[in-house]
C-alpha atoms as a PDB file:
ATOM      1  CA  UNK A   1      12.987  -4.591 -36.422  1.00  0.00           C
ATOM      2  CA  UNK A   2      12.140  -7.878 -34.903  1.00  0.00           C
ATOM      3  CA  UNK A   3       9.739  -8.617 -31.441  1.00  0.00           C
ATOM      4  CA  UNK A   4      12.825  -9.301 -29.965  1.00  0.00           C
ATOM      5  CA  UNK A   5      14.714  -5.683 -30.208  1.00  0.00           C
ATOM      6  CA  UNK A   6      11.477  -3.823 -29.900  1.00  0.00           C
ATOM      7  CA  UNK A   7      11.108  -5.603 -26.648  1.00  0.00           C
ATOM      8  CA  UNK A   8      14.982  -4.873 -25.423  1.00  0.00           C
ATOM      9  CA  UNK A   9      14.493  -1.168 -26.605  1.00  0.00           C
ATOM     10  CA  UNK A  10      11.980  -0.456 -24.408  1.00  0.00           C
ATOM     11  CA  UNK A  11      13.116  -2.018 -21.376  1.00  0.00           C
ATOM     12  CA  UNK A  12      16.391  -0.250 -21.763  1.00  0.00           C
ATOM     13  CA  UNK A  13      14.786   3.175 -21.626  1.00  0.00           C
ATOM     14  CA  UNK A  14      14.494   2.213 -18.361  1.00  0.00           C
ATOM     15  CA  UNK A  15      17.034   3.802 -15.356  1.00  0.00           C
ATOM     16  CA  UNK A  16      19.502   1.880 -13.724  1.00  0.00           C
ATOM     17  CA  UNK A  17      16.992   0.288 -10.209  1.00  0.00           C
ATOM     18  CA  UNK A  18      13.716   1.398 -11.292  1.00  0.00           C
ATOM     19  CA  UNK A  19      11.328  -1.014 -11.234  1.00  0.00           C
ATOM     20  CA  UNK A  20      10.206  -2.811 -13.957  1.00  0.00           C
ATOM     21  CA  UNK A  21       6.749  -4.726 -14.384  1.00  0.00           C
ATOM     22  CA  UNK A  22       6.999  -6.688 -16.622  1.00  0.00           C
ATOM     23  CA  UNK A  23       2.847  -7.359 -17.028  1.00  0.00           C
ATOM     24  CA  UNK A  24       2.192  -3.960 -17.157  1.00  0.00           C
ATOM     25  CA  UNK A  25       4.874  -3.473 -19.579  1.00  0.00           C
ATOM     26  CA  UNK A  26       3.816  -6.131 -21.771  1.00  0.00           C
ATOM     27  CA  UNK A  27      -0.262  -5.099 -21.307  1.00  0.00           C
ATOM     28  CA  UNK A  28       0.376  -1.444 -21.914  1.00  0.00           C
ATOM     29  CA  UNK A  29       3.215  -1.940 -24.542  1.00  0.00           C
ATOM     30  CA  UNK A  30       3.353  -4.877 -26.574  1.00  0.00           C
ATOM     31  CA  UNK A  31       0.008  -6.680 -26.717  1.00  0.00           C
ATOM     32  CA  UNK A  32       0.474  -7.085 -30.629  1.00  0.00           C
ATOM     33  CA  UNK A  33       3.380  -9.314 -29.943  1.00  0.00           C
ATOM     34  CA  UNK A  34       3.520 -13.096 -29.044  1.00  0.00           C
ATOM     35  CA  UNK A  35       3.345 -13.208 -25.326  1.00  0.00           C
ATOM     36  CA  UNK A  36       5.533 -16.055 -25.052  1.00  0.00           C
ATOM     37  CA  UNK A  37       8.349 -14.422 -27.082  1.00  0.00           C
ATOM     38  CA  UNK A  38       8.228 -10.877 -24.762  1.00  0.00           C
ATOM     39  CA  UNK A  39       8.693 -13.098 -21.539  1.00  0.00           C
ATOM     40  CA  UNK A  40      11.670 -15.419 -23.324  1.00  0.00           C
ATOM     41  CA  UNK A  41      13.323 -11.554 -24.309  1.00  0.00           C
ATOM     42  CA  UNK A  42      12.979 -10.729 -20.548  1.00  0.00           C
ATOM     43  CA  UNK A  43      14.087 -13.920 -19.510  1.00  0.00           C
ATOM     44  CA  UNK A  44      17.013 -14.003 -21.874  1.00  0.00           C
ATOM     45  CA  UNK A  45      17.993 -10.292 -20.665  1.00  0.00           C
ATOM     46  CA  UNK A  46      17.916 -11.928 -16.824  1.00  0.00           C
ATOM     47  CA  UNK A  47      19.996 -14.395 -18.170  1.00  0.00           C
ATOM     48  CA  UNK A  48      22.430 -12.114 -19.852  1.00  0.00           C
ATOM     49  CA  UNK A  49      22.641  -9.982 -16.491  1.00  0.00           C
ATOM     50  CA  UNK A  50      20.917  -6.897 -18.235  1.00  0.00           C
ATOM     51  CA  UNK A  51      18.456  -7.416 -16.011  1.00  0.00           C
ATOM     52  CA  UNK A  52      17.932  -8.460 -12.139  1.00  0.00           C
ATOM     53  CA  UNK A  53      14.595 -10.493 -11.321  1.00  0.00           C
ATOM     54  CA  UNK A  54      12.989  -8.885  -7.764  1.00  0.00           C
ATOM     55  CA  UNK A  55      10.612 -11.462  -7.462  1.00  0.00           C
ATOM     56  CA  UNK A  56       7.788 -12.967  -9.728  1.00  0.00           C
ATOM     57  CA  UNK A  57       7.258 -10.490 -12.647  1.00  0.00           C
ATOM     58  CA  UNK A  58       8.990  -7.395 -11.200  1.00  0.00           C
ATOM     59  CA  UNK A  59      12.513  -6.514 -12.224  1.00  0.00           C
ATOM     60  CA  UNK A  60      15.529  -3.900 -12.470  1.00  0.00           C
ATOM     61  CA  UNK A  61      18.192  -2.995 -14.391  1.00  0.00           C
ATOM     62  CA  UNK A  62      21.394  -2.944 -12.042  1.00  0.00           C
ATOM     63  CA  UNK A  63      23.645  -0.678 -11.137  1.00  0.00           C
ATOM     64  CA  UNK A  64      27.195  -1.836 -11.039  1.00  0.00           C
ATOM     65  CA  UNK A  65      29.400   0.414  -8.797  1.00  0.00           C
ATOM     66  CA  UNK A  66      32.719  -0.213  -7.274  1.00  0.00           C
ATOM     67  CA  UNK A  67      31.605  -2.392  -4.603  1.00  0.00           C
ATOM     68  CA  UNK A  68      30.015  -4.507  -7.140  1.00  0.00           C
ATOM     69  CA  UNK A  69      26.141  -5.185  -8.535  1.00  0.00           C
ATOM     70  CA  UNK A  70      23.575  -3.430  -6.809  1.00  0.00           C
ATOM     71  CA  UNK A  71      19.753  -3.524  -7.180  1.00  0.00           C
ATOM     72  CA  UNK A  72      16.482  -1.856  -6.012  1.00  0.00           C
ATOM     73  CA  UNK A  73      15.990  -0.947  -2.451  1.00  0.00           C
ATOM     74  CA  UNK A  74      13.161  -0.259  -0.642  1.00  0.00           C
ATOM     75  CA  UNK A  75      12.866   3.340  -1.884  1.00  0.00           C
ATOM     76  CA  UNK A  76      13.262   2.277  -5.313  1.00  0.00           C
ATOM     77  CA  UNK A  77       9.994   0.062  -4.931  1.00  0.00           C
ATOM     78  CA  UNK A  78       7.824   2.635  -2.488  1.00  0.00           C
ATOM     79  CA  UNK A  79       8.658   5.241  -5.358  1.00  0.00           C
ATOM     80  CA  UNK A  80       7.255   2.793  -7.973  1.00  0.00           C
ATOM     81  CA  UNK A  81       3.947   1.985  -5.692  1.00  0.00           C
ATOM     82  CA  UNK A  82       3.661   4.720  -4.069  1.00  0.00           C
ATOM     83  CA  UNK A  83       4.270   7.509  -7.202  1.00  0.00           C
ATOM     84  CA  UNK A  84       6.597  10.345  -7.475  1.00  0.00           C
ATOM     85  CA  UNK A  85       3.754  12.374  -5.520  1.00  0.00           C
ATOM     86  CA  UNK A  86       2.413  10.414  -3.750  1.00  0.00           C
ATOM     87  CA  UNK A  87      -0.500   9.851  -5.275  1.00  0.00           C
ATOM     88  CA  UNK A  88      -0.277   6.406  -6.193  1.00  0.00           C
ATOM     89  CA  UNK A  89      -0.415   4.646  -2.692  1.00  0.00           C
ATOM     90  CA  UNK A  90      -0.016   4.840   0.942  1.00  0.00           C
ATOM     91  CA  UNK A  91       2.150   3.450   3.673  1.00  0.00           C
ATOM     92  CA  UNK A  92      -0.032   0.918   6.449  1.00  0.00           C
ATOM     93  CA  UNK A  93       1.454  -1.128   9.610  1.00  0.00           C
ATOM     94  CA  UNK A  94       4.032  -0.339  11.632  1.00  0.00           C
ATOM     95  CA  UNK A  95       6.065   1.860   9.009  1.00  0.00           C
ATOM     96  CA  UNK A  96       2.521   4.030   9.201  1.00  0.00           C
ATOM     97  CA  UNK A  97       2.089   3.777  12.989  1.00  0.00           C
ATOM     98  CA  UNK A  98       5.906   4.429  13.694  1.00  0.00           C
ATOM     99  CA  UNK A  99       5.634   7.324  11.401  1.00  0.00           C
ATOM    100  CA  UNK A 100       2.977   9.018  13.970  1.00  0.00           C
ATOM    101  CA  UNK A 101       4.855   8.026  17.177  1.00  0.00           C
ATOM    102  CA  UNK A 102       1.721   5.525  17.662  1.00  0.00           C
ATOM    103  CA  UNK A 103       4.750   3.028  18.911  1.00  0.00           C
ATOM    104  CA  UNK A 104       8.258   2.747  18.822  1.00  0.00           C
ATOM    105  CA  UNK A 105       8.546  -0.613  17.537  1.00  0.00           C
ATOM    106  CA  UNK A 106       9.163  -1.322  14.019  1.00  0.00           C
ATOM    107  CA  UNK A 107       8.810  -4.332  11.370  1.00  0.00           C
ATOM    108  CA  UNK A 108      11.056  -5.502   8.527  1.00  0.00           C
ATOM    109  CA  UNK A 109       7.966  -5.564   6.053  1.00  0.00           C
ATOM    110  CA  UNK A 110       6.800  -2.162   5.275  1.00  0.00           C
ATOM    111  CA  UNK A 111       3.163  -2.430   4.109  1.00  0.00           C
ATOM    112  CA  UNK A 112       1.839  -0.727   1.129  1.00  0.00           C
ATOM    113  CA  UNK A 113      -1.600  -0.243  -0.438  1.00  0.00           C
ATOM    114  CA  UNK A 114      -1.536   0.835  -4.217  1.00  0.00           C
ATOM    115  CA  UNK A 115      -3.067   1.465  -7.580  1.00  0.00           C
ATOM    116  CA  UNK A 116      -0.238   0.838  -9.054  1.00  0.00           C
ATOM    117  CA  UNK A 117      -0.307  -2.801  -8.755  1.00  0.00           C
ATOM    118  CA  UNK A 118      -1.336  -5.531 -11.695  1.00  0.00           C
ATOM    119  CA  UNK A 119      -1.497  -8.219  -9.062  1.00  0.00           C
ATOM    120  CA  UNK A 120      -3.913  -8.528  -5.723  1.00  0.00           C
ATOM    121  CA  UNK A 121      -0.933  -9.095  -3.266  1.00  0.00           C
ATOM    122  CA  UNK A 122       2.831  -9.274  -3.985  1.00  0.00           C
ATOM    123  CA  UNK A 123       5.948  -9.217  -2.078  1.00  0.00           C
ATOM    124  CA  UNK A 124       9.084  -7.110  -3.563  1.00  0.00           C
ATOM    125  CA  UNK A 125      11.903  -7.615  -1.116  1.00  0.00           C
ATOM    126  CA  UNK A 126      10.916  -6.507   2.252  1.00  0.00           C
ATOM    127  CA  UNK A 127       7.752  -4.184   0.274  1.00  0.00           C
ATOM    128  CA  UNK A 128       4.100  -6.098   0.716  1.00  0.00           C
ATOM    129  CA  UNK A 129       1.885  -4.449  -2.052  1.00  0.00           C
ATOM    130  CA  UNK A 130      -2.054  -4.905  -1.657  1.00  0.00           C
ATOM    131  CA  UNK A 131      -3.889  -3.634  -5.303  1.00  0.00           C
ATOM    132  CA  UNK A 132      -6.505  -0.460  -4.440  1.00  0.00           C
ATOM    133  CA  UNK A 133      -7.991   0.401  -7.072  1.00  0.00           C
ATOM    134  CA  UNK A 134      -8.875   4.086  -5.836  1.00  0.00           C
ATOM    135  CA  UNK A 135      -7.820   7.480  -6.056  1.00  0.00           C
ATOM    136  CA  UNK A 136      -5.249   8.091  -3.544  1.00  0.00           C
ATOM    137  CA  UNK A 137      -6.167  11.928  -2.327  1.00  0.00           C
ATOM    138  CA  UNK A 138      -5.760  13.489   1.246  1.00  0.00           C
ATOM    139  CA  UNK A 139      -8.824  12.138   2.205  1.00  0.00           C
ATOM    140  CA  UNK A 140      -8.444   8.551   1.242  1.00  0.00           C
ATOM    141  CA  UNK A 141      -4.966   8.560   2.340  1.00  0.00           C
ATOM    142  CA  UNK A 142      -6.164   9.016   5.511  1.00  0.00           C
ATOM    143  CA  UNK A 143      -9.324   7.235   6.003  1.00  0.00           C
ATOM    144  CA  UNK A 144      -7.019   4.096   4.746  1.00  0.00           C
ATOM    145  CA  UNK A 145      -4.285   5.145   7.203  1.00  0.00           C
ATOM    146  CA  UNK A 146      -7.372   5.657   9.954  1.00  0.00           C
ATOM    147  CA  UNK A 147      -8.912   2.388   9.329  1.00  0.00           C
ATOM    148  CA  UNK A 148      -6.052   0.356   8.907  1.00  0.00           C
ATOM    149  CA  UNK A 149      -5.406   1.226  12.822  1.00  0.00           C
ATOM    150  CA  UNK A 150      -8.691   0.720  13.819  1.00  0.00           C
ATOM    151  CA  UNK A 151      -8.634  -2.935  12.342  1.00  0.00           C
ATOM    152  CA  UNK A 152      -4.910  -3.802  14.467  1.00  0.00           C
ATOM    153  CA  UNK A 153      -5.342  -1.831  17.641  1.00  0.00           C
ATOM    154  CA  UNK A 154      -5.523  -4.290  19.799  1.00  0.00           C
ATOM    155  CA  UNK A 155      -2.452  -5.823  17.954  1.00  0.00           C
ATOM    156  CA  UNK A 156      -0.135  -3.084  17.796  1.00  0.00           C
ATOM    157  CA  UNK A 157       2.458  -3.498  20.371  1.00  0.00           C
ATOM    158  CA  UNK A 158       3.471  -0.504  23.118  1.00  0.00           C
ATOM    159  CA  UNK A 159       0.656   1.385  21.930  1.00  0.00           C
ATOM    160  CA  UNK A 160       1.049   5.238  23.073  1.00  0.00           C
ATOM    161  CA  UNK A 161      -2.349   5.940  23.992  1.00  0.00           C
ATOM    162  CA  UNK A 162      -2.123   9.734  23.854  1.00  0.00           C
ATOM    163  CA  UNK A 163      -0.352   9.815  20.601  1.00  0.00           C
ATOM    164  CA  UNK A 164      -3.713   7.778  19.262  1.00  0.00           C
ATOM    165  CA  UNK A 165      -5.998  10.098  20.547  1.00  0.00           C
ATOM    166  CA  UNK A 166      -4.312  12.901  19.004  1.00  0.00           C
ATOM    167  CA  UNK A 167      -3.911  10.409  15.570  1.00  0.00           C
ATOM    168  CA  UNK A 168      -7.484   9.521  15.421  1.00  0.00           C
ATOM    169  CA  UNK A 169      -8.445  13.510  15.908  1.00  0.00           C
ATOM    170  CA  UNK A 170      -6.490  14.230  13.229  1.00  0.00           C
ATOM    171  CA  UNK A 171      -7.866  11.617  10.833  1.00  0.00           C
ATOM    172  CA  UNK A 172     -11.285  12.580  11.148  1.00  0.00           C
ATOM    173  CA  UNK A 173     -11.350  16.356  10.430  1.00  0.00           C
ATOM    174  CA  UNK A 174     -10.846  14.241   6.952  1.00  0.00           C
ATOM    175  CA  UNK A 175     -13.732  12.362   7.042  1.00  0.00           C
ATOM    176  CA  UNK A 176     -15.585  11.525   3.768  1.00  0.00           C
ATOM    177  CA  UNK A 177     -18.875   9.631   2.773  1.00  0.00           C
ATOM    178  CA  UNK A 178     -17.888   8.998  -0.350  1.00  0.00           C
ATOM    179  CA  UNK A 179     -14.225   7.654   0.433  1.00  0.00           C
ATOM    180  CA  UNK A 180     -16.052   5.680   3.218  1.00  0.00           C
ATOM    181  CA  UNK A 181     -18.163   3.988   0.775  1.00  0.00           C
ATOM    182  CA  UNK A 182     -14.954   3.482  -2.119  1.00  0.00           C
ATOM    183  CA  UNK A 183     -13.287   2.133   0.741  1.00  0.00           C
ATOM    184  CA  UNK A 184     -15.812  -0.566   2.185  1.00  0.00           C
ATOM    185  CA  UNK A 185     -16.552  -1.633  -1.556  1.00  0.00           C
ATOM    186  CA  UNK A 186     -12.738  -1.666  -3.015  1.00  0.00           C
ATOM    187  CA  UNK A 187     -10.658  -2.507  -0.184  1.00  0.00           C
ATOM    188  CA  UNK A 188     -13.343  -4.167   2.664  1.00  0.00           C
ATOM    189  CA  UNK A 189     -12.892  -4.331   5.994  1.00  0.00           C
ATOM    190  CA  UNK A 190     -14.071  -6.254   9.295  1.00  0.00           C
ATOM    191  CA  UNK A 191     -17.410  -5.747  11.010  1.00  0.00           C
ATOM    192  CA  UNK A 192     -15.210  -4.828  14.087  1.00  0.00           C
ATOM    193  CA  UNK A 193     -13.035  -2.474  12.280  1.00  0.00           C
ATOM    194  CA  UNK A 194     -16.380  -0.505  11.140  1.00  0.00           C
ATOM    195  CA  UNK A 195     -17.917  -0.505  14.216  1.00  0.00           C
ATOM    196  CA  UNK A 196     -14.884   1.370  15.951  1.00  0.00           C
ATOM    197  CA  UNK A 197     -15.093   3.945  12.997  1.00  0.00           C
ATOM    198  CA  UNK A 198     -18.678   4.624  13.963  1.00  0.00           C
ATOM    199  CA  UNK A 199     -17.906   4.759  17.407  1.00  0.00           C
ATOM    200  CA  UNK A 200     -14.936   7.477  16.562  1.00  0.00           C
ATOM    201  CA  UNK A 201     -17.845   9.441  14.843  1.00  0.00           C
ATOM    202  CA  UNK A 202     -20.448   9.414  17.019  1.00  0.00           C
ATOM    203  CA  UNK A 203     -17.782  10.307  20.077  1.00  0.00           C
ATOM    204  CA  UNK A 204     -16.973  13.628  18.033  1.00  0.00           C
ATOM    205  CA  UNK A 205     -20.200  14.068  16.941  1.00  0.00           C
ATOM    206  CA  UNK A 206     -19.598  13.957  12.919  1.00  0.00           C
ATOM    207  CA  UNK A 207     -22.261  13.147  10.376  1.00  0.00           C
ATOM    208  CA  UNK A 208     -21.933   9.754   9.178  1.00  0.00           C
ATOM    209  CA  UNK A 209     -23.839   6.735   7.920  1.00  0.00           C
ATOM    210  CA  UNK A 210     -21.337   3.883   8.607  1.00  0.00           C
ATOM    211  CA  UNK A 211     -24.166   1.996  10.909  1.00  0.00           C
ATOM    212  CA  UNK A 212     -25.406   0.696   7.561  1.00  0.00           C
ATOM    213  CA  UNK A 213     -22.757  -1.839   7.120  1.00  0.00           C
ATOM    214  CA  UNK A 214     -23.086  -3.276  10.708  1.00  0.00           C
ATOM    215  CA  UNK A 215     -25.867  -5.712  12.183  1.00  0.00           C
ATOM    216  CA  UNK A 216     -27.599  -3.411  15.054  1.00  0.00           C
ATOM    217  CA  UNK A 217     -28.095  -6.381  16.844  1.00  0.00           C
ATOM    218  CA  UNK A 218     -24.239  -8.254  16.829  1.00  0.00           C
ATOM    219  CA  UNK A 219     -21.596  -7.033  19.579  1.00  0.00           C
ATOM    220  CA  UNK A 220     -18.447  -6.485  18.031  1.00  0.00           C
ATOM    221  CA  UNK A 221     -15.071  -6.238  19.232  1.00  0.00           C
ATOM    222  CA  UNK A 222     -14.540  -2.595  18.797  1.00  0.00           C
ATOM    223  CA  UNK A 223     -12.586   0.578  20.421  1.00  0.00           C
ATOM    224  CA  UNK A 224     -14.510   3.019  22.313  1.00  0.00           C
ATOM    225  CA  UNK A 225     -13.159   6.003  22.859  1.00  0.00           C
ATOM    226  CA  UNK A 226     -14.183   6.789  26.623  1.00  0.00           C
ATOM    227  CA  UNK A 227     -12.147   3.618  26.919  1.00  0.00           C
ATOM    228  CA  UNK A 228      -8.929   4.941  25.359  1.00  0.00           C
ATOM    229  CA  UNK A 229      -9.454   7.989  27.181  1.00  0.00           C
ATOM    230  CA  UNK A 230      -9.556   6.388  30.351  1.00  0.00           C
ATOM    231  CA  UNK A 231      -6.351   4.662  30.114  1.00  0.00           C
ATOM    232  CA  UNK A 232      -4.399   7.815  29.728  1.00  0.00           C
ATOM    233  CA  UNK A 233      -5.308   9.508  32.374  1.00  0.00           C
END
């Protein structure tokens, strides 16, 4: 059997719209063949219509129905970064803040942080995909979900004040050391956005050491929560 069909066999394993990385496929799968004659199989399959190119590297095979080709939606690529269970990634932005009635407005680029990911950033369709290399449990999930709205607050348009309170209550019966510090080191975030964190903790009174990653002397731009009190009264 030549590179060629060993290359072709494999991809077609693959269902009709899943995605297909072609990197990963080629790192995991075939790093005893010549890379340039993998990528001219792909290439040749694209060609041939046996396969659809999503963008850069990522691909499916497509699914021809009766109201003609069709290829991977958006679910298609969340189930890819995201995993079957979840476990693979989470959902940031305004899919994430819509999702807790944090605002009604919406965005046609759903956000995405994932392990999953060969590349830093990429861009399927309408899916943004940042790389996180950490384990994506209930408590990472959402300290990323937690900090990610603590970095665009002031941002985030229409804002339902109450529905933040009750968000950022929520978040923090989750709160974790350890994820803190994964966090800060794998993903990094602003000064500001750590400074509202420790003023989230210290206005529920819960353990924490985050003050180590902030200057005691700089004043940041950060939410305090007598403030977002205040405004919904």
């Amino acid at each position: 059997m030549n590179y060629s069909t060993m290359v072709k066999e494999k991809i077609n394993k693959y269902s009709e719209l899943e995605i297909i990385d072609a990197q990963k496929i080629y790192t995991s799968k075939f790093e005893n063949i010549p890379e340039q004659t993998y990528y001219k199989t792909i290439s040749r399959m694209t060609k041939n219509g046996e396969l659809e190119r999503l963008t850069k590297g990522i691909y499916c095979k497509p699914k021809i129905g009766r109201f003609g080709k069709m290829i991977s939606s958006e679910k298609h690529i969340l189930e890819h970064y995201l995993g079957a269970n979840g476990r693979s990634g989470v959902v940031v932005g305004y899919r994430m803040y819509n999702k807790y009635k944090l605002t009604t407005q919406i965005s046609k680029v759903t956000e995405v942080y994932s392990n999953v990911s060969e590349q830093e950033k990429k861009k399927v369709i309408n899916v943004e995909i940042k790389k996180a290399n950490i384990r994506f449990d209930p408590s990472s999930i959402k300290m990323v979900e937690l900090l990610d709205f603590l970095e665009n607050f002031h941002s985030i348009e229409e804002l339902n004040r109450k529905n933040a309170i009750r968000f950022i209550e929520d978040a923090i019966e989750l709160y974790s050391e350890k994820t803190i510090e994964k966090l800060v080191k794998t993903i990094g975030y602003k000064k500001s956005t750590l400074a509202s964190l420790k003023n989230v903790l210290d206005y529920y009174k819960v353990s924490h050491s985050v003050g180590k990653y902030l200057n005691e002397i700089s004043n940041y731009k950060s939410i305090r929560m007598e403030d977002l009190y205040e405004f919904t009264q």
